[in-house]
Protein backbone atom coordinates (compact mmCIF):
# COMPACT_ATOMS: atom_id res chain seq x y z
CA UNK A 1 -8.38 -26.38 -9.59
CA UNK A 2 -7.58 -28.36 -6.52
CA UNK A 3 -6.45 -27.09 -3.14
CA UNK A 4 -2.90 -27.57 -3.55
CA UNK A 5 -2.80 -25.49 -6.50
CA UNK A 6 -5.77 -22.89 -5.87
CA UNK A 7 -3.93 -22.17 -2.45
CA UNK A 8 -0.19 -21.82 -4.24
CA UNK A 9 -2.39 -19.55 -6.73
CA UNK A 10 -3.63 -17.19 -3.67
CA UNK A 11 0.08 -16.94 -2.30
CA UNK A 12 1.28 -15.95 -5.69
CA UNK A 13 -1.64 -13.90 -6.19
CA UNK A 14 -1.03 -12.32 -3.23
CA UNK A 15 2.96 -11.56 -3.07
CA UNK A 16 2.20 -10.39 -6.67
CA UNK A 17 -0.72 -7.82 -5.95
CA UNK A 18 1.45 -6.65 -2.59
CA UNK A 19 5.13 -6.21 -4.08
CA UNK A 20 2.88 -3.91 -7.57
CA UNK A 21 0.49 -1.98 -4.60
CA UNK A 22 4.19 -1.41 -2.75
CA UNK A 23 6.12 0.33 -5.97
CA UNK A 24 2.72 2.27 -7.33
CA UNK A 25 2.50 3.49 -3.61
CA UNK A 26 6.02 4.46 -3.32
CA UNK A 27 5.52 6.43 -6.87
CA UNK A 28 2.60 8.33 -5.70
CA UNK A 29 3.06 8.62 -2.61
CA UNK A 30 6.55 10.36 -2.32
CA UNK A 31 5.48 13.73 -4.50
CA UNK A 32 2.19 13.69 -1.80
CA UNK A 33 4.21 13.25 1.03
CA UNK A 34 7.11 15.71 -0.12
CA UNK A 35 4.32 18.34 -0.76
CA UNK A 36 2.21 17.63 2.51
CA UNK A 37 5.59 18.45 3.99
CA UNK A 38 7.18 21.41 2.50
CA UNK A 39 4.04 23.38 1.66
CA UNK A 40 2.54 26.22 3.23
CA UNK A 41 -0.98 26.44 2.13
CA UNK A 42 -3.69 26.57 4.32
CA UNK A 43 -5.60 23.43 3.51
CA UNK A 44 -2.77 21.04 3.28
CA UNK A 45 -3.64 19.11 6.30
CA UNK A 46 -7.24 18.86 4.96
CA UNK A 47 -5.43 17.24 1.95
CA UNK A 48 -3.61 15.42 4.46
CA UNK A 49 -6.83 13.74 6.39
CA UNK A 50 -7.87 12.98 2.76
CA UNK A 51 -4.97 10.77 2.57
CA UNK A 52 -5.35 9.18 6.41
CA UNK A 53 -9.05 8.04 5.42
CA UNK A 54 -8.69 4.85 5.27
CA UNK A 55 -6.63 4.55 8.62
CA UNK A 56 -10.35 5.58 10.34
CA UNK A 57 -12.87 4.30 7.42
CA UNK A 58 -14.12 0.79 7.56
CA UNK A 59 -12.70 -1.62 4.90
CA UNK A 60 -16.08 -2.34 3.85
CA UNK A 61 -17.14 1.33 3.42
CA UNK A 62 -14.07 2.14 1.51
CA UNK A 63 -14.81 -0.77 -0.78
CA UNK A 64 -17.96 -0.40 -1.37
CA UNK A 65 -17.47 2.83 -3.00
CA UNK A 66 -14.38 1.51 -5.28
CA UNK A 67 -16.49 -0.61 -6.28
CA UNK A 68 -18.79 1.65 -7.70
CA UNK A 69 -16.22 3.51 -8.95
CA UNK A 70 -14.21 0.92 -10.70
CA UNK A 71 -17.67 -0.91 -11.50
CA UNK A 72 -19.37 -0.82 -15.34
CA UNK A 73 -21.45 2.13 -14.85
CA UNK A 74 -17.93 4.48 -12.95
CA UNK A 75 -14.87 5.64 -14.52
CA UNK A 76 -13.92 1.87 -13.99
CA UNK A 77 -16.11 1.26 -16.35
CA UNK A 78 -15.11 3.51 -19.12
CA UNK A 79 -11.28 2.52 -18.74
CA UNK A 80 -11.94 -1.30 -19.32
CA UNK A 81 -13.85 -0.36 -22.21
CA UNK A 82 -10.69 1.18 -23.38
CA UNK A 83 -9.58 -2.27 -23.86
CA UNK A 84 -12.47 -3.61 -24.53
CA UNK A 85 -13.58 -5.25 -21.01
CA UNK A 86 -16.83 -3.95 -18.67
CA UNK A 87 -15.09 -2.95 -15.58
CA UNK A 88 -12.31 -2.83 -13.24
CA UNK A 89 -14.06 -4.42 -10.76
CA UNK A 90 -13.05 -8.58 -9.86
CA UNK A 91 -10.00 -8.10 -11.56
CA UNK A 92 -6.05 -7.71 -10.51
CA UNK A 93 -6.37 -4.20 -11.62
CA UNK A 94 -9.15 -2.99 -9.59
CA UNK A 95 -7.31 -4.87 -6.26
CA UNK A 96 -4.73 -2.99 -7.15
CA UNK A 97 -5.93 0.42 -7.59
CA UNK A 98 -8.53 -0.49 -3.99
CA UNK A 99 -5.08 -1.29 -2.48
CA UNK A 100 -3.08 1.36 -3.08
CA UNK A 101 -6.32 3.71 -1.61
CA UNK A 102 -6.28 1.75 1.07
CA UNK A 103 -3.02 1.56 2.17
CA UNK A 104 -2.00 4.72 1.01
CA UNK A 105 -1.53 6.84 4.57
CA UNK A 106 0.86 3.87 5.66
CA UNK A 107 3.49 4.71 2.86
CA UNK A 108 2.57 8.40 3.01
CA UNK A 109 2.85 8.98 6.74
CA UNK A 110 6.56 7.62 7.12
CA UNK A 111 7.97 9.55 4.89
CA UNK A 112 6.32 12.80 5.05
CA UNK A 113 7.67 12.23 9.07
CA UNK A 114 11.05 11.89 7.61
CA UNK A 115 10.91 14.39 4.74
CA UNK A 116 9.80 16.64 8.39
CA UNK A 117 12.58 15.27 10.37
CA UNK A 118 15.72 17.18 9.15
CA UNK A 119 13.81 20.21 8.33
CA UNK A 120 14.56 23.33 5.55
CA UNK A 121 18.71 23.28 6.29
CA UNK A 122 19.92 20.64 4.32
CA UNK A 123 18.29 21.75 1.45
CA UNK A 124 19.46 25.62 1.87
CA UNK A 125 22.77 24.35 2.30
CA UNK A 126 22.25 22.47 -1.62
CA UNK A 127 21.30 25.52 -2.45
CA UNK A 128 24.36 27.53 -1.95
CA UNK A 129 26.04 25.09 -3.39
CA UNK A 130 23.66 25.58 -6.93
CA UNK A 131 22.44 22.67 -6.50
CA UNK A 132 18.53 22.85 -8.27
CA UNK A 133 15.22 21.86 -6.57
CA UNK A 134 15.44 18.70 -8.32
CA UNK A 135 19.15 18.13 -7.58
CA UNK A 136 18.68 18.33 -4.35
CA UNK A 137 15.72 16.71 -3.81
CA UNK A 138 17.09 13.27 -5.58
CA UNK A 139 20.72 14.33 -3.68
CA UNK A 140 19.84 15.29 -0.25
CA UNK A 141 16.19 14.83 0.67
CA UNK A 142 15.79 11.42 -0.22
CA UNK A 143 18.99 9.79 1.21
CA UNK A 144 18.24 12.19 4.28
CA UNK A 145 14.63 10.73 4.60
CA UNK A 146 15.69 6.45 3.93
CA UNK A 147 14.55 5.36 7.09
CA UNK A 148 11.13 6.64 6.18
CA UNK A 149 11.14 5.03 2.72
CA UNK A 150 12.04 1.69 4.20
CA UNK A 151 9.37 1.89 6.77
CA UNK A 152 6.71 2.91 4.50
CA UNK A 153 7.53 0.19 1.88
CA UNK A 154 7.59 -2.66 4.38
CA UNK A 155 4.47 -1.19 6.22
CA UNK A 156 2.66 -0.67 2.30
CA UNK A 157 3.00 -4.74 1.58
CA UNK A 158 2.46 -6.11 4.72
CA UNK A 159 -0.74 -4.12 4.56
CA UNK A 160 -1.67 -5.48 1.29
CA UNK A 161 -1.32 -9.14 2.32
CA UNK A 162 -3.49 -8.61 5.26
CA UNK A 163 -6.04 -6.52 3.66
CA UNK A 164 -9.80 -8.44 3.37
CA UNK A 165 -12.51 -6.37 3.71
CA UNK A 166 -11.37 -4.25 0.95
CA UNK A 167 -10.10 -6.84 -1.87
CA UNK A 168 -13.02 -8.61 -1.11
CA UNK A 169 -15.69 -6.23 -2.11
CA UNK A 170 -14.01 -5.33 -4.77
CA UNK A 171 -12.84 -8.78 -6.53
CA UNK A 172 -14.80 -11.50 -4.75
CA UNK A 173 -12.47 -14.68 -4.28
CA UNK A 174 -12.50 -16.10 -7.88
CA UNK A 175 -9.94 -18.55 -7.45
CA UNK A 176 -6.35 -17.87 -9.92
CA UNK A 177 -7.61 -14.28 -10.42
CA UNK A 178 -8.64 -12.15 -7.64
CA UNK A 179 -8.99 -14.62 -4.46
CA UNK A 180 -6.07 -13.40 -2.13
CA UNK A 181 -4.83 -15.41 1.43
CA UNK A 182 -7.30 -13.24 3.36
CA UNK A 183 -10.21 -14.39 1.63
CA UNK A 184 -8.86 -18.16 1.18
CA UNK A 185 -8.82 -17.88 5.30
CA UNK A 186 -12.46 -16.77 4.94
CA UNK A 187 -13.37 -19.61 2.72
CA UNK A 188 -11.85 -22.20 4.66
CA UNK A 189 -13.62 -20.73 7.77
CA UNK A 190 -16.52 -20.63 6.13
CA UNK A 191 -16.70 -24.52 4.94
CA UNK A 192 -15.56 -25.45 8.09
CA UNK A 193 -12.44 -26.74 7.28
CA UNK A 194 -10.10 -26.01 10.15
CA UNK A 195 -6.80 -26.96 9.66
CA UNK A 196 -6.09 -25.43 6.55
CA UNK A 197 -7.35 -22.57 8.40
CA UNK A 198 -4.93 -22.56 10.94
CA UNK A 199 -2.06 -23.10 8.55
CA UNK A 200 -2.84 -20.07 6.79
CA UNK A 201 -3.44 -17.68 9.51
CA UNK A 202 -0.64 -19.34 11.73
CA UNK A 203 1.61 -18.17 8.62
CA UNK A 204 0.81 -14.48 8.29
CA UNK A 205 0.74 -14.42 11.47
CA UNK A 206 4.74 -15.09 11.85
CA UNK A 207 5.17 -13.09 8.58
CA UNK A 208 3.46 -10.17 10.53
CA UNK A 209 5.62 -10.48 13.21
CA UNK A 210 8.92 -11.42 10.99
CA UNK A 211 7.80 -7.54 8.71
CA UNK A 212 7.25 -6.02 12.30
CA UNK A 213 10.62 -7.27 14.05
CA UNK A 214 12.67 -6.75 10.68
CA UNK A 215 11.04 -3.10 10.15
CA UNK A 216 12.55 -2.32 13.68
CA UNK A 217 15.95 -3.35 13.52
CA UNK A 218 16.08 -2.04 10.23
CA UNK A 219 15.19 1.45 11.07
CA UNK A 220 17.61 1.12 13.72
CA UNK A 221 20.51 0.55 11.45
CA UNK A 222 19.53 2.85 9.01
CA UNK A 223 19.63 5.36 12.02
CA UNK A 224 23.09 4.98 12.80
CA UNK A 225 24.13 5.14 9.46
CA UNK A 226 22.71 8.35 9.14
CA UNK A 227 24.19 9.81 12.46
């Protein structure tokens, strides 16, 4: 493969790994974030600093141990044999399921805030009107909490194209299959070749910038709206 293509194959790699981490993360995250905010018990914030690991955890830590887990001899292991591979590990699977642990608390976070923000009211009001938990959950909550859904999606794949540390423990950088723009950064630091360095990081650099800026004036709109 030659650098033209393998670097075309780590941008597609990577908008591809980002926009499935984003929807699985929105999926699981919204029933975890909905709960972390409406429940009582007693140990939901423990459940809650569960979720904020990785915020605090070194990439490398946190990979490490996916990789055992997704690895031949974890439950990685078993699930590829399933279909009759070895493991999870250095494949677009197991980036995606390291992803979506690592970037979990920064889909979670935004919209248990916003799930928090207009409090028990709303809901009490669906309720006199018969509305069921469901109805109004789908009805009121979610339109009610937007702002937080936006925020968290954005924040969810722009932290899956800058992730390294993480997708690199757990799927190498085989070029076409698991080597994302982080590592290809990596590997052109590493072999000394500078420019194509620069080019690469110069362009997350504006897309981190263009997700940050848009992510603002979005959530300002959305505000408004809502008011």
């Amino acid at each position: 493969m030659d650098d033209g293509a393998e670097l075309w194959a780590a941008v597609r790699l990577t908008v591809e790994l980002a926009v499935v981490t984003t929807l699985v993360l929105l999926v699981i995250g919204t029933p975890i974030a909905w709960w972390l905010a409406r429940s009582r018990a007693a140990w939901k914030e423990a459940v809650a600093a569960v979720v904020a690991l990785p915020l605090v955890l070194p990439p490398t830590v946190l990979g490490f141990y996916a990789l055992i887990l997704l690895g031949p001899d974890g439950p990685g292991g078993w699930v590829a044999g399933l279909f009759g591979g070895r493991s999870l590990a250095f494949t677009f699977e197991g980036l995606v399921i390291g992803s979506v642990l690592y970037s979990l608390p920064f889909v979670v976070q935004p919209i248990r805030n916003a799930f928090e923000s207009f409090g028990p009211r709303p809901l009490e009001v669906a309720a006199t009107l018969r509305a069921g938990p469901r109805d109004a959950f789908w009805s009121v909550a979610v339109p009610l909490a937007r702002p937080g859904f936006v925020t968290g999606a954005v924040l969810g794949f722009a932290h899956t194209v800058g992730e390294f540390g993480v997708v690199l423990m757990i799927g190498g950088g085989i070029p076409g299959e698991t080597k994302v723009l982080s590592v290809a950064i990596y590997d052109y630091v590493e072999t000394l070749q500078w420019t194509k360095a620069h080019m690469l990081a110069g362009g997350m650099l504006v897309f981190a910038f263009a997700v940050i800026l848009g992510m603002l004036v979005l959530e300002k709109r959305l505000a408004r709206r809502l008011r």
